[in-house]
PDB file of N, CA and C in Angstrom:
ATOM      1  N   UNK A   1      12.135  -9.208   5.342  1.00  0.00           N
ATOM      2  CA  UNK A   1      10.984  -8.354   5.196  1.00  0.00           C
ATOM      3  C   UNK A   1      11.228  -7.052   5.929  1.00  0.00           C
ATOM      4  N   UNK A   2      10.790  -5.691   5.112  1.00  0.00           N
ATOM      5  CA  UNK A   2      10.695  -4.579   6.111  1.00  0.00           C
ATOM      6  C   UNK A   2      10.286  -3.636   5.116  1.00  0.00           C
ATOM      7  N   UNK A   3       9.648  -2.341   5.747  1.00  0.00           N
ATOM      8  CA  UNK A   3       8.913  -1.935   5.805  1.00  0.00           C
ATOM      9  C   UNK A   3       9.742  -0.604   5.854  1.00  0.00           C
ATOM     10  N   UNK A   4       9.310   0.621   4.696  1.00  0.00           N
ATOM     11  CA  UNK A   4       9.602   2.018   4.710  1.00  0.00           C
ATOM     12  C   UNK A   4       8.646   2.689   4.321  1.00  0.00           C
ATOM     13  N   UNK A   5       8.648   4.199   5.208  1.00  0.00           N
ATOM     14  CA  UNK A   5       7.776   5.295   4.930  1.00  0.00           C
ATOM     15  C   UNK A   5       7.961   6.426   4.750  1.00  0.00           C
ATOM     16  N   UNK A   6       8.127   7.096   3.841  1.00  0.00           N
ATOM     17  CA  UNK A   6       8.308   8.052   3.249  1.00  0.00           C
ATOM     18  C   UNK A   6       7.571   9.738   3.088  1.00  0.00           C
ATOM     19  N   UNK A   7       7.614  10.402   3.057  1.00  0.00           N
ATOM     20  CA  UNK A   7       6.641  11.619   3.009  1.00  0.00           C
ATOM     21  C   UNK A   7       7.806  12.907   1.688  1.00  0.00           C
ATOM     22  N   UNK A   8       6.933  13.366   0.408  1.00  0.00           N
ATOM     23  CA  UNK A   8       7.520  14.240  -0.072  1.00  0.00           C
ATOM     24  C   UNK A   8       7.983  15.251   0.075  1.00  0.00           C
ATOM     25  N   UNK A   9       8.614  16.031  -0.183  1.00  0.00           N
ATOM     26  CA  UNK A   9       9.055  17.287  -0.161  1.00  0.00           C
ATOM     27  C   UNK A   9       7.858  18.467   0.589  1.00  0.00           C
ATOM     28  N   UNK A  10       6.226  18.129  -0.037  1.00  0.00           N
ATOM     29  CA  UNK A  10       5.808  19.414  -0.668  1.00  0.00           C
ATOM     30  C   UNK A  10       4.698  18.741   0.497  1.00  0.00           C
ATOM     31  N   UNK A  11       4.949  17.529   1.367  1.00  0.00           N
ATOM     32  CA  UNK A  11       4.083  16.929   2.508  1.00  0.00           C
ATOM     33  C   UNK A  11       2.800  16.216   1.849  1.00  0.00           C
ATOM     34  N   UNK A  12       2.742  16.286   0.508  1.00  0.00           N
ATOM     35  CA  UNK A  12       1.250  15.720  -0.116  1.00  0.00           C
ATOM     36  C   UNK A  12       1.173  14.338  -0.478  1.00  0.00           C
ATOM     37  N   UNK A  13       2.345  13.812  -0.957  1.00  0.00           N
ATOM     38  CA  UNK A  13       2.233  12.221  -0.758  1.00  0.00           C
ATOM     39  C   UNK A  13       3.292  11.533   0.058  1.00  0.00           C
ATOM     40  N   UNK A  14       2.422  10.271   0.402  1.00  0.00           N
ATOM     41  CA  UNK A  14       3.139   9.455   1.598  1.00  0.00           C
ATOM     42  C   UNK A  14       4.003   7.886   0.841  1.00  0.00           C
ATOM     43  N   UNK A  15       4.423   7.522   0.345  1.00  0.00           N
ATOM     44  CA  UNK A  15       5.125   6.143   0.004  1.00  0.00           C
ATOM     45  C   UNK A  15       5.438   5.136   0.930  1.00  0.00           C
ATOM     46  N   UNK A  16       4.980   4.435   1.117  1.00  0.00           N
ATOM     47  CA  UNK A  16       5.019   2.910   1.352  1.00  0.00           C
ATOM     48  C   UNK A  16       5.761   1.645   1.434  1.00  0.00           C
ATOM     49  N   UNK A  17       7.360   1.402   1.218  1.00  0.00           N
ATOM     50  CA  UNK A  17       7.639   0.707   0.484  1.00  0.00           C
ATOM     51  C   UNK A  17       7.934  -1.012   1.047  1.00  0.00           C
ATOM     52  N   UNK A  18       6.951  -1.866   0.645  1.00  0.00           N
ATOM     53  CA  UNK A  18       7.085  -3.325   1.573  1.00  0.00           C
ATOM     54  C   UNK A  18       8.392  -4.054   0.339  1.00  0.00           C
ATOM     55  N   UNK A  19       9.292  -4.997   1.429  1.00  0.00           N
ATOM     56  CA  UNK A  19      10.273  -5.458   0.806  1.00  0.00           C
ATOM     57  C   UNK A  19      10.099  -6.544   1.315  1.00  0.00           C
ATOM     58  N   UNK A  20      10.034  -7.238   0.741  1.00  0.00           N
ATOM     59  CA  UNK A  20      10.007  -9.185   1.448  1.00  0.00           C
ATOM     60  C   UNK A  20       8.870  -9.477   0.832  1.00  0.00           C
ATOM     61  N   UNK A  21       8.690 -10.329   1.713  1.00  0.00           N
ATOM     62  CA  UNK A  21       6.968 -11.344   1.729  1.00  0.00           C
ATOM     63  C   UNK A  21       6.137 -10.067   2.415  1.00  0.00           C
ATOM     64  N   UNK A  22       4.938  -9.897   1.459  1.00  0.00           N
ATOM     65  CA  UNK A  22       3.988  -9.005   1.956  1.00  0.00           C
ATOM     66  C   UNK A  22       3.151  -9.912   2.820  1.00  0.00           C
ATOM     67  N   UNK A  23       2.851 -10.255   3.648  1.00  0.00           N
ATOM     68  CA  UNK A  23       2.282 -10.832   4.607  1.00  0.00           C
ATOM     69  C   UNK A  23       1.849 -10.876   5.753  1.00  0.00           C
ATOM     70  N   UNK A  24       0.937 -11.831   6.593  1.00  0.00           N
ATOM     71  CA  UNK A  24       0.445 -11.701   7.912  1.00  0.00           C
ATOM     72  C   UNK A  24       1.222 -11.444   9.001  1.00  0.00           C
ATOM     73  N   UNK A  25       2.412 -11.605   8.192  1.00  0.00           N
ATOM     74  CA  UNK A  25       3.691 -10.482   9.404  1.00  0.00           C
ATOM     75  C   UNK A  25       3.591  -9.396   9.485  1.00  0.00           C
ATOM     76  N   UNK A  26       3.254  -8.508   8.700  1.00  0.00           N
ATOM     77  CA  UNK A  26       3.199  -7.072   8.393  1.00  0.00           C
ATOM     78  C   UNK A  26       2.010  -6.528   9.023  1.00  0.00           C
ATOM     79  N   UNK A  27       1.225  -6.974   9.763  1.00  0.00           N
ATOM     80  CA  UNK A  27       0.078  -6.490   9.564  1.00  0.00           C
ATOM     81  C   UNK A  27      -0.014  -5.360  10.779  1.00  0.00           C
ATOM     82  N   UNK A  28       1.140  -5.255  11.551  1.00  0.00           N
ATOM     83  CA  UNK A  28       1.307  -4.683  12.527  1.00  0.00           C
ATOM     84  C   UNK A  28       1.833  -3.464  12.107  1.00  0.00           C
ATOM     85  N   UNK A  29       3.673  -3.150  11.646  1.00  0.00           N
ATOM     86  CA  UNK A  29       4.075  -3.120  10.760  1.00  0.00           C
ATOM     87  C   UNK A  29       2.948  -1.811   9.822  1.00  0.00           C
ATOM     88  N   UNK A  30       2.423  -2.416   9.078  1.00  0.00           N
ATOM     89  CA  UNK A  30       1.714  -1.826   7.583  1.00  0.00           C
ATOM     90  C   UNK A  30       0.952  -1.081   8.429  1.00  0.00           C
ATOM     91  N   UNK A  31       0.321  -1.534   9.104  1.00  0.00           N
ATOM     92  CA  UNK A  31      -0.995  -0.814   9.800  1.00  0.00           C
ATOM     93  C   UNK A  31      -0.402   0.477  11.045  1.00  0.00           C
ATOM     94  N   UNK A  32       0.867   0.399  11.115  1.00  0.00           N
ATOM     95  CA  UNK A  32       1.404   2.049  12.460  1.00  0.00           C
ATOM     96  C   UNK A  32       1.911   2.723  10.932  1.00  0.00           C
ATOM     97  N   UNK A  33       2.287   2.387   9.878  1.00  0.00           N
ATOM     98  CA  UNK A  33       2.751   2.954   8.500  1.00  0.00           C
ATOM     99  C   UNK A  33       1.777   4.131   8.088  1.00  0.00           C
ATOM    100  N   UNK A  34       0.322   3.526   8.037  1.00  0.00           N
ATOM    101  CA  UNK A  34      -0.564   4.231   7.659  1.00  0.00           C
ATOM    102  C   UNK A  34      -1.431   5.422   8.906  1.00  0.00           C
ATOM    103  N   UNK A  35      -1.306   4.788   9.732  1.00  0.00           N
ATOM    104  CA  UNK A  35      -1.828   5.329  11.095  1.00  0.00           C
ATOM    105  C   UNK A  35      -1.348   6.625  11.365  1.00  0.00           C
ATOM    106  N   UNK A  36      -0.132   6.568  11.060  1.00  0.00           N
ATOM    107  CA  UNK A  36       0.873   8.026  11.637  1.00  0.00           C
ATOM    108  C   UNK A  36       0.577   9.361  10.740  1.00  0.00           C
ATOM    109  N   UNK A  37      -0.620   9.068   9.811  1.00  0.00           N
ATOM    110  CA  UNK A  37       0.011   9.959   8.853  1.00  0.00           C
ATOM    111  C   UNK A  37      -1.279  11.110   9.293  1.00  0.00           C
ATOM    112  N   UNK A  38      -0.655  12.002   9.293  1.00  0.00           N
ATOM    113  CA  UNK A  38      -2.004  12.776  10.345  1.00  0.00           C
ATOM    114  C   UNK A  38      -2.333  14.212   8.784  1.00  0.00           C
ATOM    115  N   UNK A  39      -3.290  14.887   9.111  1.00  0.00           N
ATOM    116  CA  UNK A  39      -3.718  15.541   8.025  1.00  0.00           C
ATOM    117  C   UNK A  39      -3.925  15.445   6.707  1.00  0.00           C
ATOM    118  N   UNK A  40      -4.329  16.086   5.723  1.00  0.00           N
ATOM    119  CA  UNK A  40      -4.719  15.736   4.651  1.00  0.00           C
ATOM    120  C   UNK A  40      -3.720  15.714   3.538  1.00  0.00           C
ATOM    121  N   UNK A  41      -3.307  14.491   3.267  1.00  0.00           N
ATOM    122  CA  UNK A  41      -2.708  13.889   2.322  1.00  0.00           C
ATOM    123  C   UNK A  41      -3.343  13.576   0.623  1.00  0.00           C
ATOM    124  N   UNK A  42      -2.456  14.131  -0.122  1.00  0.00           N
ATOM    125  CA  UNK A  42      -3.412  13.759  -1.722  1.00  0.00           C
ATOM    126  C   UNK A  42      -3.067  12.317  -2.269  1.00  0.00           C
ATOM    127  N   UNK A  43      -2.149  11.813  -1.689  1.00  0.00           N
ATOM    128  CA  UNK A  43      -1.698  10.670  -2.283  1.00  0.00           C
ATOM    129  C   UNK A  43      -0.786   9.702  -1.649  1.00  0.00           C
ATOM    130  N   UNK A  44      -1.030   8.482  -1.334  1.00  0.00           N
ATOM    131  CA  UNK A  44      -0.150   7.577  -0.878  1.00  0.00           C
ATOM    132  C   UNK A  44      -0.262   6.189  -1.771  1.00  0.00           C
ATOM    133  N   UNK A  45       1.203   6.010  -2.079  1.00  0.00           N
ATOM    134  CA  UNK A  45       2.014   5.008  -2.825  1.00  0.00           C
ATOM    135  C   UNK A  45       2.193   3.916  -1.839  1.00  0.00           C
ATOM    136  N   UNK A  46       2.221   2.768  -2.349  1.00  0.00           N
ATOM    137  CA  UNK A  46       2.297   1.415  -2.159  1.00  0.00           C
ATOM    138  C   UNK A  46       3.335   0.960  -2.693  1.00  0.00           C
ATOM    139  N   UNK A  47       4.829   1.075  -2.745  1.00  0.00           N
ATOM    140  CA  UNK A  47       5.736   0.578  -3.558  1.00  0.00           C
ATOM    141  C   UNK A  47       5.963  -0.944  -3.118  1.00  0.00           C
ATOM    142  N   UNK A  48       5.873  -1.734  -4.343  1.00  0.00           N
ATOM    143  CA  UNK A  48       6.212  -2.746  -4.014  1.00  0.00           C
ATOM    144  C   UNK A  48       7.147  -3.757  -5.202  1.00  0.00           C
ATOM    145  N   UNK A  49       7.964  -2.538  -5.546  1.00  0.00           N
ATOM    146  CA  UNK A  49       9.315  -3.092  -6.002  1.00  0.00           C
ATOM    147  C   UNK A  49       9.909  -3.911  -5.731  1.00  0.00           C
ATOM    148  N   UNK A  50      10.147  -4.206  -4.516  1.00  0.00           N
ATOM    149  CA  UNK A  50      10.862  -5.132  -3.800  1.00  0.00           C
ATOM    150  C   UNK A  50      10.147  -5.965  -3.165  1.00  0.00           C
ATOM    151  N   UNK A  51       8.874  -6.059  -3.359  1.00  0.00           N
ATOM    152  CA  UNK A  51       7.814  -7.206  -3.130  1.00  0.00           C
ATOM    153  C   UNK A  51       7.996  -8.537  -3.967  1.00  0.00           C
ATOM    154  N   UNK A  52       8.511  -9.864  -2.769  1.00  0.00           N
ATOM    155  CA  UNK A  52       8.215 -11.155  -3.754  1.00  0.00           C
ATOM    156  C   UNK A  52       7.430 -11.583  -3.407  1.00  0.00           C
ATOM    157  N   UNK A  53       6.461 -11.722  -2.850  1.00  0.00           N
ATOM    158  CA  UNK A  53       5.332 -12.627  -2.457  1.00  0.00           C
ATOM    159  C   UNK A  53       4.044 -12.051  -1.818  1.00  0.00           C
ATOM    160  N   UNK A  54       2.758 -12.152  -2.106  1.00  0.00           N
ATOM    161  CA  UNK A  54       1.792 -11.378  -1.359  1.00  0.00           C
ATOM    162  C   UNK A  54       0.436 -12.338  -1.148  1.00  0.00           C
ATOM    163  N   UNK A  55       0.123 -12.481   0.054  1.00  0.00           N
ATOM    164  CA  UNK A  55      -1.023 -13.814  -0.163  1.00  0.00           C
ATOM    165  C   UNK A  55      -2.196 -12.172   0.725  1.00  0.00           C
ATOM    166  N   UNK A  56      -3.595 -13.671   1.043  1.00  0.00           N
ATOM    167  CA  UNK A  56      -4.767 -12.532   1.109  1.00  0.00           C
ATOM    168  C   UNK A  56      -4.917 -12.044   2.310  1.00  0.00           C
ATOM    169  N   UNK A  57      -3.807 -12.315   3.368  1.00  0.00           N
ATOM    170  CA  UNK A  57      -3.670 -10.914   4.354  1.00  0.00           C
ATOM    171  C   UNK A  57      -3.776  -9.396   3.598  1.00  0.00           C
ATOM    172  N   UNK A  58      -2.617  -9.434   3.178  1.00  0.00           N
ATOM    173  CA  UNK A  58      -2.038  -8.255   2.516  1.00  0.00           C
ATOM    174  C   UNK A  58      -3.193  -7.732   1.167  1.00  0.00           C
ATOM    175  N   UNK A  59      -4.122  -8.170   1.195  1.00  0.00           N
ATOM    176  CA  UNK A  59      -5.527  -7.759   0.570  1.00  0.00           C
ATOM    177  C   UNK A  59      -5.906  -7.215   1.112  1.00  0.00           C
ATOM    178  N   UNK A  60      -6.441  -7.353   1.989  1.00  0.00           N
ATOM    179  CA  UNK A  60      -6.781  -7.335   3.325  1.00  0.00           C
ATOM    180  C   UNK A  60      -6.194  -6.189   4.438  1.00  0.00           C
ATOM    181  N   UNK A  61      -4.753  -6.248   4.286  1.00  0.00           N
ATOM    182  CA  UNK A  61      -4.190  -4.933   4.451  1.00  0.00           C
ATOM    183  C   UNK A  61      -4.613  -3.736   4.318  1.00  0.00           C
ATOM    184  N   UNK A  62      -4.508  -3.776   2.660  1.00  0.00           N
ATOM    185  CA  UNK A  62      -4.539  -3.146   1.489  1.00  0.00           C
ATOM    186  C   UNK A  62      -6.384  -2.130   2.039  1.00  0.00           C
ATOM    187  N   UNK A  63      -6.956  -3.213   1.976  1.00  0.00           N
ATOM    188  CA  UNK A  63      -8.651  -2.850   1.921  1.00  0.00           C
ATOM    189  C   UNK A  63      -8.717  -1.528   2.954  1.00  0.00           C
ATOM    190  N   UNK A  64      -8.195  -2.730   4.730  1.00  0.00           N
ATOM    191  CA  UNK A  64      -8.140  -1.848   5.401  1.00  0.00           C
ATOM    192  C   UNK A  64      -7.609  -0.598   5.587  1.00  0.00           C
ATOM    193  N   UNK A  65      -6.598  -0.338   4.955  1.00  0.00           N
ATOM    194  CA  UNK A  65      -5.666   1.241   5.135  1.00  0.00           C
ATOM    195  C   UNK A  65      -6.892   2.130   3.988  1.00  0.00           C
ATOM    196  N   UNK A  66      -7.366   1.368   2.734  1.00  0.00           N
ATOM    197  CA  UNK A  66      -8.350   2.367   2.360  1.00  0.00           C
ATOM    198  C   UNK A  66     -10.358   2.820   3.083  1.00  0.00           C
ATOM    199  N   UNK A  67     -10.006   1.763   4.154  1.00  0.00           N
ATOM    200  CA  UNK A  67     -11.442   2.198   4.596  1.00  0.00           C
ATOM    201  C   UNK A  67     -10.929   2.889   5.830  1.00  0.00           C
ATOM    202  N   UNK A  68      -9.670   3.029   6.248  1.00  0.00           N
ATOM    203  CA  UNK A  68      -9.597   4.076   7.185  1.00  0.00           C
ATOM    204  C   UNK A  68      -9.194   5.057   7.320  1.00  0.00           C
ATOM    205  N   UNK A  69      -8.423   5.467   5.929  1.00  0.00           N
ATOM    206  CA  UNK A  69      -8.168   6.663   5.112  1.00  0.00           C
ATOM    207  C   UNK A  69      -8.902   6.836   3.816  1.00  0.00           C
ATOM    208  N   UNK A  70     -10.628   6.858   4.325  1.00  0.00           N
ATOM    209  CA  UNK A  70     -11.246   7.335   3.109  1.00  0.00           C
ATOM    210  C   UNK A  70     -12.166   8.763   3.819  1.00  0.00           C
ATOM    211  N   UNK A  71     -11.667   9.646   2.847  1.00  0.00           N
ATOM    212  CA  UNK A  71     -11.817  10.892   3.221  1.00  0.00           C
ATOM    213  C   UNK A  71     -10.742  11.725   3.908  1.00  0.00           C
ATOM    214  N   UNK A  72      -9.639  11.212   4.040  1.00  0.00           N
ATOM    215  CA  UNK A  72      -8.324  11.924   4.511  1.00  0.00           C
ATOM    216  C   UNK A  72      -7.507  11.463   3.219  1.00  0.00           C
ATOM    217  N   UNK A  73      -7.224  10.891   2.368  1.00  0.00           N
ATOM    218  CA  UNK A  73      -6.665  10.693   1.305  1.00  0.00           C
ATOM    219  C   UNK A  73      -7.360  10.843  -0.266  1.00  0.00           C
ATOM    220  N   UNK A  74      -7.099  11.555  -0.930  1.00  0.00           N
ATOM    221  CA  UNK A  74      -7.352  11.366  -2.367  1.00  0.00           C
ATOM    222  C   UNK A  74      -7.308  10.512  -3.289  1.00  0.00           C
ATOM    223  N   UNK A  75      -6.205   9.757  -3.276  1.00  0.00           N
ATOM    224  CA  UNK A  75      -5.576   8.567  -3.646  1.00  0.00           C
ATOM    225  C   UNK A  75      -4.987   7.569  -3.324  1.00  0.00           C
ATOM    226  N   UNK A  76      -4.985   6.032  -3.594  1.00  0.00           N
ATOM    227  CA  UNK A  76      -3.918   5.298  -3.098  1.00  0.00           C
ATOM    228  C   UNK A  76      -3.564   4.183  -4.236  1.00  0.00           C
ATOM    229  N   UNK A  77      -2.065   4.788  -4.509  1.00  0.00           N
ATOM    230  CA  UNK A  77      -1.862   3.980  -5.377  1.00  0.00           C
ATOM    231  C   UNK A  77      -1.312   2.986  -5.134  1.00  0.00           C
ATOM    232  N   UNK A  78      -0.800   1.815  -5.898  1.00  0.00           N
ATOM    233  CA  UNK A  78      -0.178   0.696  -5.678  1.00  0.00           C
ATOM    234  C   UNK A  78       0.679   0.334  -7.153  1.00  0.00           C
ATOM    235  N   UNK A  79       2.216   0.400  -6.515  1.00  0.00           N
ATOM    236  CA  UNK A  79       2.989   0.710  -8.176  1.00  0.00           C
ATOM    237  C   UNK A  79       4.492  -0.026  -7.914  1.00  0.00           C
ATOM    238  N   UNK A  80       4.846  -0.127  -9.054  1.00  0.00           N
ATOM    239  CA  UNK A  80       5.638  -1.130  -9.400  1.00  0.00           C
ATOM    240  C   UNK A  80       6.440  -2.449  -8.738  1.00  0.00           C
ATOM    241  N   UNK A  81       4.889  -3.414  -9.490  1.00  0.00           N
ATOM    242  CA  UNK A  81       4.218  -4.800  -9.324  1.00  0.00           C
ATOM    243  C   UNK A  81       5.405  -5.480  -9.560  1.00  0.00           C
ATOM    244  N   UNK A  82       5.490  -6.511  -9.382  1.00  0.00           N
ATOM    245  CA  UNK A  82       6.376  -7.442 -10.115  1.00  0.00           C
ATOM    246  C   UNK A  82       5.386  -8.070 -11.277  1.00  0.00           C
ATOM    247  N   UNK A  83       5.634  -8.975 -11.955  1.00  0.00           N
ATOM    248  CA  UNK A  83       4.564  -9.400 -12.495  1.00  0.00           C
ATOM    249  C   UNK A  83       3.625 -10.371 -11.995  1.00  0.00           C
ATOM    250  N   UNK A  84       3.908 -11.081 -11.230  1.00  0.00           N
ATOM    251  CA  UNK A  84       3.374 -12.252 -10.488  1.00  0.00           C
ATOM    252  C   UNK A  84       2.422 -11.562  -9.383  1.00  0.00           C
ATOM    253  N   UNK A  85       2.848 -10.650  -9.042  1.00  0.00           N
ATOM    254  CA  UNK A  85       1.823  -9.559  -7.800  1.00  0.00           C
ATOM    255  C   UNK A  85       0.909  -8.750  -8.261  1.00  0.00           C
ATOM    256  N   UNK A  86       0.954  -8.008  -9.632  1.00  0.00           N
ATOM    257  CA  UNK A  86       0.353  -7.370 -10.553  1.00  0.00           C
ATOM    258  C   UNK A  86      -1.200  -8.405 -10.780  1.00  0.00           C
ATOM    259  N   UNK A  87      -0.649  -9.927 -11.073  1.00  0.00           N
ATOM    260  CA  UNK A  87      -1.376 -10.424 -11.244  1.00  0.00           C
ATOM    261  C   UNK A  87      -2.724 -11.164 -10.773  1.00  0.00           C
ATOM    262  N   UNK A  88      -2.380 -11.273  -8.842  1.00  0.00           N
ATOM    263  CA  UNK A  88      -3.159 -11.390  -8.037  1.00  0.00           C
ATOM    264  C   UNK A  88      -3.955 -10.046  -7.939  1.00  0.00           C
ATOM    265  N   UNK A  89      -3.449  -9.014  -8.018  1.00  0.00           N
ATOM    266  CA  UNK A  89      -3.958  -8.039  -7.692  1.00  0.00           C
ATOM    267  C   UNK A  89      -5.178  -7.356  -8.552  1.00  0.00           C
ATOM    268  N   UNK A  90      -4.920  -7.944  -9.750  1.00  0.00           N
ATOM    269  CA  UNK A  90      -6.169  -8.149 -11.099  1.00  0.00           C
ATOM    270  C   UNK A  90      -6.717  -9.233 -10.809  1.00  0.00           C
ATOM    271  N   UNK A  91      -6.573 -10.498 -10.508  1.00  0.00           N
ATOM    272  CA  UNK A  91      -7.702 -11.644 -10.613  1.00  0.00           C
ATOM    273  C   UNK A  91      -8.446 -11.116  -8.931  1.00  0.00           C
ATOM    274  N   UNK A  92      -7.998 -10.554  -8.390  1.00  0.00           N
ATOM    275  CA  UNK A  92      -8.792 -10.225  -6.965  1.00  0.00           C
ATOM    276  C   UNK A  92      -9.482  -8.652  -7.185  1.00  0.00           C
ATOM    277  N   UNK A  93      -9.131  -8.488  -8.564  1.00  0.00           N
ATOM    278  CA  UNK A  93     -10.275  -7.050  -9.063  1.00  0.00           C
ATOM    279  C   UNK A  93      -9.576  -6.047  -8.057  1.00  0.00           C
ATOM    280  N   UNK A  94      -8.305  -5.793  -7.493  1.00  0.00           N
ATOM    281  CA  UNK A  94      -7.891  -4.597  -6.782  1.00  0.00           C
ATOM    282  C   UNK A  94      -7.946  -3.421  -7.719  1.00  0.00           C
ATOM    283  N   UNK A  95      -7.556  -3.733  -9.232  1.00  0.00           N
ATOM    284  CA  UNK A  95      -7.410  -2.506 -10.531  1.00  0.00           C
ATOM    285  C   UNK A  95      -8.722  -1.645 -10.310  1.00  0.00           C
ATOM    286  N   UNK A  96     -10.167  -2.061  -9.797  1.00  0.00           N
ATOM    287  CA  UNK A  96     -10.944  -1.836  -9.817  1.00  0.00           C
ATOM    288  C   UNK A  96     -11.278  -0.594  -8.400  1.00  0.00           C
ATOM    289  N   UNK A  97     -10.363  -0.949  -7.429  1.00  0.00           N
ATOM    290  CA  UNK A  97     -10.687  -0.042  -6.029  1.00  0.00           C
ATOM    291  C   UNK A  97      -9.429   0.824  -6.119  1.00  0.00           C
ATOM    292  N   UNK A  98      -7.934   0.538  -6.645  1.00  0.00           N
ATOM    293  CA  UNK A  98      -7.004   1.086  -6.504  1.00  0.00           C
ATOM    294  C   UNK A  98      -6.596   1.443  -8.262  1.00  0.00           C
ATOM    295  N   UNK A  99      -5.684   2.481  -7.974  1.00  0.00           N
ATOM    296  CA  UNK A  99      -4.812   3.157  -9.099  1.00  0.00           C
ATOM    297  C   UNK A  99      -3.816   1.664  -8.963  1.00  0.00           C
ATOM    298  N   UNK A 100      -3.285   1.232 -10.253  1.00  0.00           N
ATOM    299  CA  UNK A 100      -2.364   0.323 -10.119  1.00  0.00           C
ATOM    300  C   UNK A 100      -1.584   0.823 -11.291  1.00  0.00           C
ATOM    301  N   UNK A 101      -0.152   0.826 -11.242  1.00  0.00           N
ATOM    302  CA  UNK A 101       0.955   0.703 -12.246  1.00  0.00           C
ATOM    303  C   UNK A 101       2.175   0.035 -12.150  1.00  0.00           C
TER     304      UNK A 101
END
């Protein structure tokens, strides 16, 4: 498992990228990821390409980084699912709070 953070060229979006088990390991981890990111950002990515496994910590995660970057972020997406992660992430209605692709 580990954990990368990224920032673009142009400073407007931040990327994310969890590799392993998304989990109650991370929660330390995920949570200084999002913390650091100081000023106004339009967009931060959730890559989770390299995500095999995600139980309801990492919901939970997820929730929290958007209730503490709401109003300093524009967006937060969450993008390329595996299919099996895609799929929790619809039966737990995330499609509904987050951009998902």
């Amino acid at each position: 498992m580990s954990l990368k953070t990224s920032t673009s060229a142009d400073g407007q979006t931040v990327t994310i990228e969890v590799k392993g088990k998304f989990d109650f390991n991370f929660v330390q981890d995920f949570r200084s990821a999002y913390s650091a990111i100081e000023g106004s950002i339009d967009t931060i990515i959730v890559d989770l390409r390299e995500t095999e496994y995600m139980d309801s910590s990492a919901l939970g995660m997820l929730l929290n980084m958007q209730k503490t970057l709401a109003g300093r972020v524009n967006n937060i997406k969450i993008s390329n699912c595996k299919p099996q992660i895609k799929k929790i992430l619809q039966i737990s209605r995330f499609d509904k709070k987050f951009d998902i692709d």
